[in-house]
N, C-alpha and C. Protein backbone atom coordinates (compact mmCIF):
# COMPACT_ATOMS: atom_id res chain seq x y z
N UNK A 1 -24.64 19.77 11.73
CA UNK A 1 -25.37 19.80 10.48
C UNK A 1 -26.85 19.70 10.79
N UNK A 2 -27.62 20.25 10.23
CA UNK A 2 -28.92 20.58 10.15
C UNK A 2 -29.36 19.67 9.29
N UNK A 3 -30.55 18.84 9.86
CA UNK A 3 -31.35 18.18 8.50
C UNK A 3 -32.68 17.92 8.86
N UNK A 4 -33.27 17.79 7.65
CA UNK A 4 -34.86 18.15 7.72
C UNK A 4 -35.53 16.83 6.63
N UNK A 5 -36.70 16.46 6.86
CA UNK A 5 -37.03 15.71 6.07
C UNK A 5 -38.34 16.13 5.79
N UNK A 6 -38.84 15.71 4.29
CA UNK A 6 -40.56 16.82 3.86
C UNK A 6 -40.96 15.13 3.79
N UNK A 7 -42.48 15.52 4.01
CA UNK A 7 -42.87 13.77 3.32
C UNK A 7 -44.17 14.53 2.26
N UNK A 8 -44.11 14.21 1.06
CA UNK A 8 -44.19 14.18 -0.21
C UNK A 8 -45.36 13.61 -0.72
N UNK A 9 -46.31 13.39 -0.70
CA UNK A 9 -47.32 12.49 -1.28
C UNK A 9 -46.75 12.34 -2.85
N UNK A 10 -47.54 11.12 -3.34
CA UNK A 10 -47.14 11.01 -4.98
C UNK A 10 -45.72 11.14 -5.02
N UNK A 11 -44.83 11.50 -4.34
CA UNK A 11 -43.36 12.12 -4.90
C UNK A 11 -43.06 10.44 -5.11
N UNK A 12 -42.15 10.08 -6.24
CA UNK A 12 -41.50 9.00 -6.59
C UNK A 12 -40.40 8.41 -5.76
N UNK A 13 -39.05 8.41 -6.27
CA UNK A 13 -38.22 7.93 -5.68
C UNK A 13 -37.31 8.90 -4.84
N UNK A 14 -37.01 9.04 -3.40
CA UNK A 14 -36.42 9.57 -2.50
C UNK A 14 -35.12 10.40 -2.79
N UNK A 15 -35.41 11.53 -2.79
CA UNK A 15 -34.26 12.28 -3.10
C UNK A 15 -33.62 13.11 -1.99
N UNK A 16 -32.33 13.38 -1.74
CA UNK A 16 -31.77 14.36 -0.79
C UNK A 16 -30.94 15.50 -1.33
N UNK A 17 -30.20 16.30 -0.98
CA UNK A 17 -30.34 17.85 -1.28
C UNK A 17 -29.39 18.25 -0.46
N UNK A 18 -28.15 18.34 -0.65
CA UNK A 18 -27.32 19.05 0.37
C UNK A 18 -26.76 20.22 0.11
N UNK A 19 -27.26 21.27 0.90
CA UNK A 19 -26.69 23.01 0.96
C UNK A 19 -25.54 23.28 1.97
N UNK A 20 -24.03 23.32 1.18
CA UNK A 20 -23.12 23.41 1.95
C UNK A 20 -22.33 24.59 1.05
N UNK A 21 -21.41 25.63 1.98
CA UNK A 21 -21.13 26.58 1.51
C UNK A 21 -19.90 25.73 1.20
N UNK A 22 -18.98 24.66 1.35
CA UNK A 22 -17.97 23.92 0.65
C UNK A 22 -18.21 22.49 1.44
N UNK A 23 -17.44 21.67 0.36
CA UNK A 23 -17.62 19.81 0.55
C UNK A 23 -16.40 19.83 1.80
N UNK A 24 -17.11 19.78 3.23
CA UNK A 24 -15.78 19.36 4.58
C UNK A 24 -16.05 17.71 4.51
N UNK A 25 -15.58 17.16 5.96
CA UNK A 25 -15.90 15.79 5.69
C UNK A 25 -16.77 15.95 6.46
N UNK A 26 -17.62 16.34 7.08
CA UNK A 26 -19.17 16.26 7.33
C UNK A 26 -19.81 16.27 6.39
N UNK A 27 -20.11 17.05 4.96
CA UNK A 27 -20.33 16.65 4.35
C UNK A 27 -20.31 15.38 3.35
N UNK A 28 -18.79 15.29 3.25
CA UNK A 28 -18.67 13.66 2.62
C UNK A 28 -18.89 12.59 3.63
N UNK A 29 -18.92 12.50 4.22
CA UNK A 29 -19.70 11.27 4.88
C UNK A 29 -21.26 11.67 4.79
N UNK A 30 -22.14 12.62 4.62
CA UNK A 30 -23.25 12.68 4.84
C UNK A 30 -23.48 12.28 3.01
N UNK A 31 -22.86 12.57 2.02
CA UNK A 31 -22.45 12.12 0.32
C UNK A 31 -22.14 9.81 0.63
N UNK A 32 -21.48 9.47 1.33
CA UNK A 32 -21.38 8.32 1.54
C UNK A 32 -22.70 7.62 2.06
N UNK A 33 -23.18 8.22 3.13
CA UNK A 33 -24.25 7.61 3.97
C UNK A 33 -25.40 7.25 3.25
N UNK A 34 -25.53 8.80 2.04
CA UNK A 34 -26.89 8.89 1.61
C UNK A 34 -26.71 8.22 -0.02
N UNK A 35 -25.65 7.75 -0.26
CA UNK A 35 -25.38 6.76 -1.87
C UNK A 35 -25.17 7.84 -2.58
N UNK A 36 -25.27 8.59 -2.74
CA UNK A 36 -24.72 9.67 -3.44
C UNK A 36 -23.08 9.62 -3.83
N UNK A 37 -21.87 8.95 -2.78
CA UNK A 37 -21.01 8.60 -3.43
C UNK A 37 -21.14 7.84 -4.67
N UNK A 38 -22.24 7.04 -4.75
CA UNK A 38 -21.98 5.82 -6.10
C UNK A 38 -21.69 7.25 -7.38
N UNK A 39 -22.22 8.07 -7.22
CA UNK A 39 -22.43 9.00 -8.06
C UNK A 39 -21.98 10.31 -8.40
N UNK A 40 -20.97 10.72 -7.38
CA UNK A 40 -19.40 11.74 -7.43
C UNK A 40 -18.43 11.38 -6.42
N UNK A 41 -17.54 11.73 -7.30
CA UNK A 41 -16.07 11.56 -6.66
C UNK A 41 -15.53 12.72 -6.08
N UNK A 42 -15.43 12.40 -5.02
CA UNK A 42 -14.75 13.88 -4.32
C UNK A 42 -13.04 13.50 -4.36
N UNK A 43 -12.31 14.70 -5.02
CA UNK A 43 -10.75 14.53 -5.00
C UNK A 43 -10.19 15.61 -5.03
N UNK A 44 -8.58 16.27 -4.91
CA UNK A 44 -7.89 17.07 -4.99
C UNK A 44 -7.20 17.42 -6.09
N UNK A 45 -7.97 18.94 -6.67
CA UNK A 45 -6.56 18.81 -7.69
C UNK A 45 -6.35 20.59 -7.55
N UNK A 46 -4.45 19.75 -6.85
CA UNK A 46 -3.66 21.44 -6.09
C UNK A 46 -4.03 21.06 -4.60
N UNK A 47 -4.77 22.68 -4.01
CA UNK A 47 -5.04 22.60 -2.96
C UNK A 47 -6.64 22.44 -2.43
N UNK A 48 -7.32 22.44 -3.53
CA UNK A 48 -8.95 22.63 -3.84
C UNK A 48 -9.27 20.81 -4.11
N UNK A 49 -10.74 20.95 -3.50
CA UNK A 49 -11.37 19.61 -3.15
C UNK A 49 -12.37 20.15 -4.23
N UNK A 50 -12.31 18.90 -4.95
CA UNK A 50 -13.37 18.91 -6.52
C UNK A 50 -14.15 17.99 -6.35
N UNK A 51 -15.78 17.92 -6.74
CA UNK A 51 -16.32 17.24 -7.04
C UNK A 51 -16.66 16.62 -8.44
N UNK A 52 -16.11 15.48 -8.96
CA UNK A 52 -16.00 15.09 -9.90
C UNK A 52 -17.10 13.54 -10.32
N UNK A 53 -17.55 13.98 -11.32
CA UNK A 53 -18.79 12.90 -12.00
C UNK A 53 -17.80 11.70 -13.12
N UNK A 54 -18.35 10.86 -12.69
CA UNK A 54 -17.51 9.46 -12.88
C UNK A 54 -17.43 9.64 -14.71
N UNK A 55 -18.48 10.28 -15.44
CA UNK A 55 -18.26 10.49 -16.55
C UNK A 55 -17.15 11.09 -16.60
N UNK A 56 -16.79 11.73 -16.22
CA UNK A 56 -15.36 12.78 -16.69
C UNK A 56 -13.77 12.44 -16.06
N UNK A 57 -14.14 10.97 -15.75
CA UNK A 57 -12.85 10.38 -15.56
C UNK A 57 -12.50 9.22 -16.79
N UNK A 58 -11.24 9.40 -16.62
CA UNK A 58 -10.98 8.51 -17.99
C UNK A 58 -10.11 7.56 -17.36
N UNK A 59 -9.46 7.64 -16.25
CA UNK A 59 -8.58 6.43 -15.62
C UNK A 59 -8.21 6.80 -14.18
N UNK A 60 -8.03 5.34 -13.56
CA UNK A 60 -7.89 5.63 -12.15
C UNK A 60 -6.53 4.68 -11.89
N UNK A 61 -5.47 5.20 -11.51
CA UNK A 61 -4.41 4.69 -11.58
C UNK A 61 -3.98 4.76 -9.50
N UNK A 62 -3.04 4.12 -9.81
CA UNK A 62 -2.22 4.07 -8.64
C UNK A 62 -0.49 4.26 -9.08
N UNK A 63 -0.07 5.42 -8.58
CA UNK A 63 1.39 5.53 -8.81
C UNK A 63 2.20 6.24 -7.80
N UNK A 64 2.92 5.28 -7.62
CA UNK A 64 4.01 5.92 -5.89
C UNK A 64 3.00 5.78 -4.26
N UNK A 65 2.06 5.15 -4.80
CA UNK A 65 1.43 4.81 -3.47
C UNK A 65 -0.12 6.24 -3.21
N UNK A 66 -0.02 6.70 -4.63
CA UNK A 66 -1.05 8.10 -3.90
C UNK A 66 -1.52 7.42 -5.28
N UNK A 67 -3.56 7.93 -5.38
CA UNK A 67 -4.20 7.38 -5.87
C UNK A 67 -4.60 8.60 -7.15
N UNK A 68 -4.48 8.50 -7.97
CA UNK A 68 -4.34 9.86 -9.28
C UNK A 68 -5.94 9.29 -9.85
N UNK A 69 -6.29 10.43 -10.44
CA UNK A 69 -7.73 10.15 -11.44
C UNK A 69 -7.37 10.80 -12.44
N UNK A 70 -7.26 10.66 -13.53
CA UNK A 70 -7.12 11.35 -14.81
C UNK A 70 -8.45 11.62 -15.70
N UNK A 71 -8.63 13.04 -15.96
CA UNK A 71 -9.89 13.26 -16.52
C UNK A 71 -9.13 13.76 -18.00
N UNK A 72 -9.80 14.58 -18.87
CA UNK A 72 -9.62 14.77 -19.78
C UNK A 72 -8.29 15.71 -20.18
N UNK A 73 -8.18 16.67 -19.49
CA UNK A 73 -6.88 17.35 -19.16
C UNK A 73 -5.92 17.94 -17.84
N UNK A 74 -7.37 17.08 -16.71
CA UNK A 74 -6.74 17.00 -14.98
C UNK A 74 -6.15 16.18 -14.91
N UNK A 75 -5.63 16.33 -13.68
CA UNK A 75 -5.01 14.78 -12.61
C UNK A 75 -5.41 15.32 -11.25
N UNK A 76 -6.23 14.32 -10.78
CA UNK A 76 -6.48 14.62 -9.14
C UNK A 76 -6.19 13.36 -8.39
N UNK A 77 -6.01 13.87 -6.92
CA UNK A 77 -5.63 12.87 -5.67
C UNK A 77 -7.06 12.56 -5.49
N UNK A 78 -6.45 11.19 -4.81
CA UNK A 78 -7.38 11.05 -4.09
C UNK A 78 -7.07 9.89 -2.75
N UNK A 79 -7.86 10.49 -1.80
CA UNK A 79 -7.27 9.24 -0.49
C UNK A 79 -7.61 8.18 -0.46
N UNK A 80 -8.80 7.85 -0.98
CA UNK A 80 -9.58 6.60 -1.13
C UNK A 80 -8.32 5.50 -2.29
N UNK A 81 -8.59 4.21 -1.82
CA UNK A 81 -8.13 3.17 -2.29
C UNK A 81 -8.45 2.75 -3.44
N UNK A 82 -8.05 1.91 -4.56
CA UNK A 82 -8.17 1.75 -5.85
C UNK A 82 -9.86 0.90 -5.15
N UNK A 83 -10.21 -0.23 -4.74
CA UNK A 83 -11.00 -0.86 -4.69
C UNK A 83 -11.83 -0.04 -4.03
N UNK A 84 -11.71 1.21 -3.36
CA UNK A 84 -12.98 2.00 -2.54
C UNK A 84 -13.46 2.76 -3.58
N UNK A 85 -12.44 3.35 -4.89
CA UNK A 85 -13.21 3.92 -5.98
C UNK A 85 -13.78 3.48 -7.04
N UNK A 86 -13.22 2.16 -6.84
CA UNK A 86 -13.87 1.05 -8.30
C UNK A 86 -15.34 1.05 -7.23
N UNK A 87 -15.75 0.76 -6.52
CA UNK A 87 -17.01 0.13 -5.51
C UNK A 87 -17.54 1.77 -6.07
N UNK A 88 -17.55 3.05 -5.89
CA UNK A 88 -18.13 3.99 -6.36
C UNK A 88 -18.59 4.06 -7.93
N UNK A 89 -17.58 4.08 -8.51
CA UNK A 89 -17.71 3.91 -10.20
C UNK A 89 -18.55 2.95 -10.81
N UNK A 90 -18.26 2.01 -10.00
CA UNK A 90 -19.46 0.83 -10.61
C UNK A 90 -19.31 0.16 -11.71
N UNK A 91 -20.02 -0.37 -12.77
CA UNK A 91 -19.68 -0.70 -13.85
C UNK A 91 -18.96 0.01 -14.86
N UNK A 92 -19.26 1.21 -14.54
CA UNK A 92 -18.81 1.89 -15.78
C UNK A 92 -17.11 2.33 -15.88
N UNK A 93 -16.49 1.63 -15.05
CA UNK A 93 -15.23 1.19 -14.92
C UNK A 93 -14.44 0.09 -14.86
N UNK A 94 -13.70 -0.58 -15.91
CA UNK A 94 -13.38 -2.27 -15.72
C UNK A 94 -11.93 -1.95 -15.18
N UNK A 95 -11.65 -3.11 -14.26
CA UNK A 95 -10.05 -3.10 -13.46
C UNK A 95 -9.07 -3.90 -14.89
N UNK A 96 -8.00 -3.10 -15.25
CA UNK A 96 -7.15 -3.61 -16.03
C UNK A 96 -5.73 -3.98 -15.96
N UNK A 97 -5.29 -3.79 -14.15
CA UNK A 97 -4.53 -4.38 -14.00
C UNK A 97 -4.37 -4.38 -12.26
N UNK A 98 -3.35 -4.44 -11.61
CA UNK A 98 -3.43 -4.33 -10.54
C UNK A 98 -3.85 -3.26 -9.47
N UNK A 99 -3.01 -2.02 -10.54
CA UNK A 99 -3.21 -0.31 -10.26
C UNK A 99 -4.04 0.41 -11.11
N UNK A 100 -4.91 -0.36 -12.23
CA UNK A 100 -5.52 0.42 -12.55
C UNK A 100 -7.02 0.12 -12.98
N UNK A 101 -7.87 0.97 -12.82
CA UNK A 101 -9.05 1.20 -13.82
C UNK A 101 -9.22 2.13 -15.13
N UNK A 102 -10.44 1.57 -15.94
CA UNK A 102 -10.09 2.49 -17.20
C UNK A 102 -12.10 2.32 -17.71
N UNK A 103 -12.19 3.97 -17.80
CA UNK A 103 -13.39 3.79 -18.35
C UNK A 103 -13.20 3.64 -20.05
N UNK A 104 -14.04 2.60 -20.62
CA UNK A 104 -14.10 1.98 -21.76
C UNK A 104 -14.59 2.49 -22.32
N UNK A 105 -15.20 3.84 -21.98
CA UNK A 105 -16.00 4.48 -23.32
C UNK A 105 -15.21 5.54 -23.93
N UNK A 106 -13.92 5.68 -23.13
CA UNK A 106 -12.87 6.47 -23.69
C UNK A 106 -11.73 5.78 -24.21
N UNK A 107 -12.22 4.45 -24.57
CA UNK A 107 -11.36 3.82 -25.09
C UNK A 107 -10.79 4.25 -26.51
N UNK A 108 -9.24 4.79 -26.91
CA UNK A 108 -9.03 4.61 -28.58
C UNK A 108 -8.79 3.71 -29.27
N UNK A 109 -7.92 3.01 -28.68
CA UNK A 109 -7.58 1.56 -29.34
C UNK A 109 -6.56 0.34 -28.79
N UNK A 110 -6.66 -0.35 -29.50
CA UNK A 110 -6.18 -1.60 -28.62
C UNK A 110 -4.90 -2.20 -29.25
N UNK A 111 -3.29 -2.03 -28.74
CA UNK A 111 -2.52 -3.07 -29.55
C UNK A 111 -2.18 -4.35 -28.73
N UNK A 112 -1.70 -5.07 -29.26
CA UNK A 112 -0.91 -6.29 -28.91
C UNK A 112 0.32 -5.84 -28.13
N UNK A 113 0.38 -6.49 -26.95
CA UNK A 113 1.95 -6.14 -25.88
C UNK A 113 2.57 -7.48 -25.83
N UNK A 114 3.61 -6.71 -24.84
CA UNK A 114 4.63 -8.00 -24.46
C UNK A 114 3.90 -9.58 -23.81
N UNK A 115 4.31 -10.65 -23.91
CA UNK A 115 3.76 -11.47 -23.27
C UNK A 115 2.30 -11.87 -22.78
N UNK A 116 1.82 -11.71 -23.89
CA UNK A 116 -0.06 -11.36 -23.65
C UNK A 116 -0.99 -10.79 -23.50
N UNK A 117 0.11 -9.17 -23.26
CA UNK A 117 -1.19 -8.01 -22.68
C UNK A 117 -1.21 -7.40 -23.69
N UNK A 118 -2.27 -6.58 -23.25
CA UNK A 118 -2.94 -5.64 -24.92
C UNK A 118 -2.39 -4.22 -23.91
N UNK A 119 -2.06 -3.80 -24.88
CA UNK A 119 -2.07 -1.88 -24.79
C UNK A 119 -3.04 -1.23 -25.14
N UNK A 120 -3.96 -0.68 -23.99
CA UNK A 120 -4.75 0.61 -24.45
C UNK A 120 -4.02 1.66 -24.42
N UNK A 121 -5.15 2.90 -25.10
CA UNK A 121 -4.89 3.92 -25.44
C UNK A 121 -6.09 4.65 -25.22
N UNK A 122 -5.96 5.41 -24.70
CA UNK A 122 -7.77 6.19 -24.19
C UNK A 122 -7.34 7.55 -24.89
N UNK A 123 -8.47 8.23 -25.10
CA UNK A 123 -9.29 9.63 -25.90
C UNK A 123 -7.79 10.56 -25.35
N UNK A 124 -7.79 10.53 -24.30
CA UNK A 124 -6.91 11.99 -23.48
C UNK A 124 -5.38 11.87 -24.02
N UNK A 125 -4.79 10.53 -24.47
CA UNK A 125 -3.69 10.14 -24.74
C UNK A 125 -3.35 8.97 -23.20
N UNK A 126 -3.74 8.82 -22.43
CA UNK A 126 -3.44 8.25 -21.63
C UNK A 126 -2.96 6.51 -22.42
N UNK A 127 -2.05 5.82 -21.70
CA UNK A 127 -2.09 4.70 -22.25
C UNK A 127 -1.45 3.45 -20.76
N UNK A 128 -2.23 2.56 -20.81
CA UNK A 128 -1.86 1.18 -20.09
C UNK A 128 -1.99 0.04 -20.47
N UNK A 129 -1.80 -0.93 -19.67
CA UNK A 129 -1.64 -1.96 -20.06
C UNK A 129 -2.78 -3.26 -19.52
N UNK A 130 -3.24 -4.14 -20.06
CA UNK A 130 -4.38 -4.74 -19.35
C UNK A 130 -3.57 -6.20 -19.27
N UNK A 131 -3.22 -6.74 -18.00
CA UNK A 131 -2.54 -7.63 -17.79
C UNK A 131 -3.21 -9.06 -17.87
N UNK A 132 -2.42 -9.61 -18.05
CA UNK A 132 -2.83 -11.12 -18.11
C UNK A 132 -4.09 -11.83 -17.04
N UNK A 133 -4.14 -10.97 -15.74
CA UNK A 133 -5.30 -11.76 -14.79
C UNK A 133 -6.23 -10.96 -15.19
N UNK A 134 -6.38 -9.79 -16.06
CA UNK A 134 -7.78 -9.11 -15.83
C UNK A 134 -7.99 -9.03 -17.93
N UNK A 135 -7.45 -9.50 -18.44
CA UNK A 135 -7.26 -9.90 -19.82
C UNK A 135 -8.67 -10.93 -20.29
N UNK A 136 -9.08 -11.50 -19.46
CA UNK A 136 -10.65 -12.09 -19.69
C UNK A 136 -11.90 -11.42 -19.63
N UNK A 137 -11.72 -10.54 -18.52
CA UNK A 137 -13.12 -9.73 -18.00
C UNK A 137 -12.94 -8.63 -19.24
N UNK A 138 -12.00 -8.78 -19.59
CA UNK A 138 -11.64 -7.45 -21.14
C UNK A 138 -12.16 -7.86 -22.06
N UNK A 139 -11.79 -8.89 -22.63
CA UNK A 139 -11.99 -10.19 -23.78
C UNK A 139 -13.59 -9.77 -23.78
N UNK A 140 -14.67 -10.35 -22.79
CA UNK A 140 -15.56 -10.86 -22.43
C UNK A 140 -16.64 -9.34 -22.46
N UNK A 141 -15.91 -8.18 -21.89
CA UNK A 141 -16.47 -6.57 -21.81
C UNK A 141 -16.71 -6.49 -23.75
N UNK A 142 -15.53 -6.42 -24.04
CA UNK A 142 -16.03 -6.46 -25.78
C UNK A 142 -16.47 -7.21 -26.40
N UNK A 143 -16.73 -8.69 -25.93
CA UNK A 143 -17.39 -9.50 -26.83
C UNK A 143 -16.55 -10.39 -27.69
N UNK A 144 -14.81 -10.30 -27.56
CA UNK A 144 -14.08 -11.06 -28.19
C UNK A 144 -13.56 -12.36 -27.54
């Protein structure tokens, strides 16, 4: 990989720029190194490697041991670990149970479950469950 650096007078805050004819993992590690992961998700959906913006995920689940992202009408893999993609997503994802995350701004609504947990329901139809250990940081995210 080729890289070059300009130095900028006046230029503000440090930006980088990557020209790749497709995302290999030379590239994603050079996306990790430079923080640019905090800010796309690289995943599989089929046989094609997508770059996906944390806005356009609506849940990050774990099921059968492979790591799924659900966007609005996708589902993509991904190799990374539930806690290596929550550390990317950042706030704008709360953990709601053991296997899952759920962005809250696609939240539809909230019922009452079995034994203490609430049932969401997100925009796409997706629906889980927010369990009893992560049932505070929920409480506390809305203000109830």
């Amino acid at each position: 990989m080729k890289v070059r650096v300009e130095i900028t007078e006046g230029c503000g805050e440090a930006c980088a720029v990557i020209y790749a004819s497709a995302v290999t993992e030379e590239v994603q590690k050079a996306l990790e190194l430079l923080g640019a992961a905090g800010t796309v998700i690289a995943a599989w959906e089929g046989d094609t490697l997508r770059i996906v913006q944390p806005e356009e995920l609506y849940m990050v689940r774990i099921e059968g041991g492979e790591t799924l992202l659900y966007g609005r009408n996708q589902r993509y893999r991904s190799r990374k670990r539930l806690y290596e993609i929550a550390q990317q997503l950042g706030n704008r994802f709360l953990q709601i149970s053991k296997t899952t995350l759920v962005n809250l701004s696609y939240l539809d609504s909230v019922e009452a479950g079995f034994s203490g947990t609430l049932s969401l329901k997100l925009k796409n139809g997706c629906r889980d469950y927010v369990t009893r250990k992560y049932l505070k940081a929920f409480r506390n995210y809305l203000g109830i």
